[in-house]
Protein backbone atom coordinates (compact mmCIF):
# COMPACT_ATOMS: atom_id res chain seq x y z
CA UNK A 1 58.79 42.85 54.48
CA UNK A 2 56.94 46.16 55.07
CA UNK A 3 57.36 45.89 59.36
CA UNK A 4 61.17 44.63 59.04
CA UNK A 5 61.55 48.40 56.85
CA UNK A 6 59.60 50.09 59.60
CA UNK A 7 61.22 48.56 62.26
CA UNK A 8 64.51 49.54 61.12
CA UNK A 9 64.31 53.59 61.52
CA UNK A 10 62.73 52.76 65.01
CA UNK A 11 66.14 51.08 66.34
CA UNK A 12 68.34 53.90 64.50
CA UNK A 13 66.13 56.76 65.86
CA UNK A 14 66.54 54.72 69.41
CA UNK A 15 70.53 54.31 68.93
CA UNK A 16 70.52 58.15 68.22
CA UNK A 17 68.46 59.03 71.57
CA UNK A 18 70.48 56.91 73.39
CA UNK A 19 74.17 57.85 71.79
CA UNK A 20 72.85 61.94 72.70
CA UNK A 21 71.79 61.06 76.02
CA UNK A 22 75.74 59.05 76.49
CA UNK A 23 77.32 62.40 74.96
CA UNK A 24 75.05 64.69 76.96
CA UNK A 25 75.84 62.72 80.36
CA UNK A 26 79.64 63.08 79.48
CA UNK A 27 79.82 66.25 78.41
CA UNK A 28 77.35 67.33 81.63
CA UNK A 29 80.24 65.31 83.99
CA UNK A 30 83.25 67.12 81.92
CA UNK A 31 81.68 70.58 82.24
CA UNK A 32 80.74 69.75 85.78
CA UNK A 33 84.39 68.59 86.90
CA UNK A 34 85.94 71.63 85.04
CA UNK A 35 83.42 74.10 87.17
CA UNK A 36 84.58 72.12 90.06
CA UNK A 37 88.53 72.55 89.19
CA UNK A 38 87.64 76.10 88.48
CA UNK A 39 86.25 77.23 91.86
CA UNK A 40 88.56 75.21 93.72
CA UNK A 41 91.76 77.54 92.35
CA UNK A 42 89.41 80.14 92.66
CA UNK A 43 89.30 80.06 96.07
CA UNK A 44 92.76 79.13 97.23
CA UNK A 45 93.70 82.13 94.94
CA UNK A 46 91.15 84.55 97.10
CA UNK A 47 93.02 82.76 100.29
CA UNK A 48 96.28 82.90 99.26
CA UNK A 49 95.90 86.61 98.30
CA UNK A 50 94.07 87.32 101.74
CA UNK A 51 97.49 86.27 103.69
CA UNK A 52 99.44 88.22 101.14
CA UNK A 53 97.72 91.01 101.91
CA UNK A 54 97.91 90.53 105.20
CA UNK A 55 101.67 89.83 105.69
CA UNK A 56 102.34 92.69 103.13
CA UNK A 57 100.26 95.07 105.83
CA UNK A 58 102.47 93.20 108.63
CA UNK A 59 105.57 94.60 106.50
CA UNK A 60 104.53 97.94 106.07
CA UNK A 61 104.14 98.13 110.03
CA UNK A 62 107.45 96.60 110.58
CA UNK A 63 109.16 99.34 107.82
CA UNK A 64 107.75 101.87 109.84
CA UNK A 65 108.67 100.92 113.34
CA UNK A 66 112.35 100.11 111.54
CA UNK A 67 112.77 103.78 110.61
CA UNK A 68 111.31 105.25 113.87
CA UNK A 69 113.74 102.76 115.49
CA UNK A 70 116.64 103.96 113.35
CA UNK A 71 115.99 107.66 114.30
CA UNK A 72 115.87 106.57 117.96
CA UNK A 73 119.28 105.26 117.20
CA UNK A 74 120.36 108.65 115.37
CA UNK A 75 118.78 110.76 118.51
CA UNK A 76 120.88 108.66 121.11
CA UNK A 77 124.10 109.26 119.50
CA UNK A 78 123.38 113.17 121.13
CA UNK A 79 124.24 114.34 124.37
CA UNK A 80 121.73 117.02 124.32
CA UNK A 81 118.77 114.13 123.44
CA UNK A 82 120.19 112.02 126.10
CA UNK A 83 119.91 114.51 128.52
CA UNK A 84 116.81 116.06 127.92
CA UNK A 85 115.41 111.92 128.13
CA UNK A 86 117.19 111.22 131.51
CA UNK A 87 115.64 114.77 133.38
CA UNK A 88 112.34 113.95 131.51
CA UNK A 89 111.56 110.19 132.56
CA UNK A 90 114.13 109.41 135.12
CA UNK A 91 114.04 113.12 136.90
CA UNK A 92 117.60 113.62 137.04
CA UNK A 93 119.05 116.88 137.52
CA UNK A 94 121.89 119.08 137.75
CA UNK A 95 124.10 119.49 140.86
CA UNK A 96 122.30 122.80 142.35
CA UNK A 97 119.47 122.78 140.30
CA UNK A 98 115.77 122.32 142.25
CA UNK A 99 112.89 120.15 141.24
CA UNK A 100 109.35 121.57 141.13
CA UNK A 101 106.36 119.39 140.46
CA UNK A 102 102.87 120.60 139.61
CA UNK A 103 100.04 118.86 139.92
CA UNK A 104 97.81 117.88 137.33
């Protein structure tokens, strides 16, 4: 009688090793998987807010050429503008009025 009461403890002590090793192997693969999910979304968040970034630079540029373009528009509704632009890049002058070029 005195090995079947030592033998006993033995097989609950080994059912207790092996039931921690079973919840230490799941909750190693649970901790693992959520690390995985985790830096997955972390970086298609750092992606996704690169090309933000980018296309909101991309807008800023556009807004700017927008405005200079609309003041273009304001200038050529001028005479005086117009002028000045068609003696300055297309050298057109007055009836009478004489040309001199200097040299750089």
């Amino acid at each position: 009688m005195k090995n079947n009461v030592i033998s006993y403890p033995q097989r609950a002590s080994r059912k207790r090793g092996l039931l921690r090793i079973i919840i230490f192997m799941v909750l190693t693969v649970c901790i693992g998987g959520f690390i995985y999910l985790f830096w997955g979304q972390t970086c298609f968040y750092r992606q996704i807010k690169k090309e933000a970034d980018a296309i909101e630079g991309c807008l800023e540029e556009a807004r700017a050429e927008n405005e200079g373009l609309k003041e273009e528009i304001r200038l050529l509704q001028d005479q005086e503008y117009i002028e000045i632009q068609a003696r300055k890049h297309l050298g057109m002058v007055r009836p009478g009025e004489i040309i001199f070029f200097i040299g750089d």
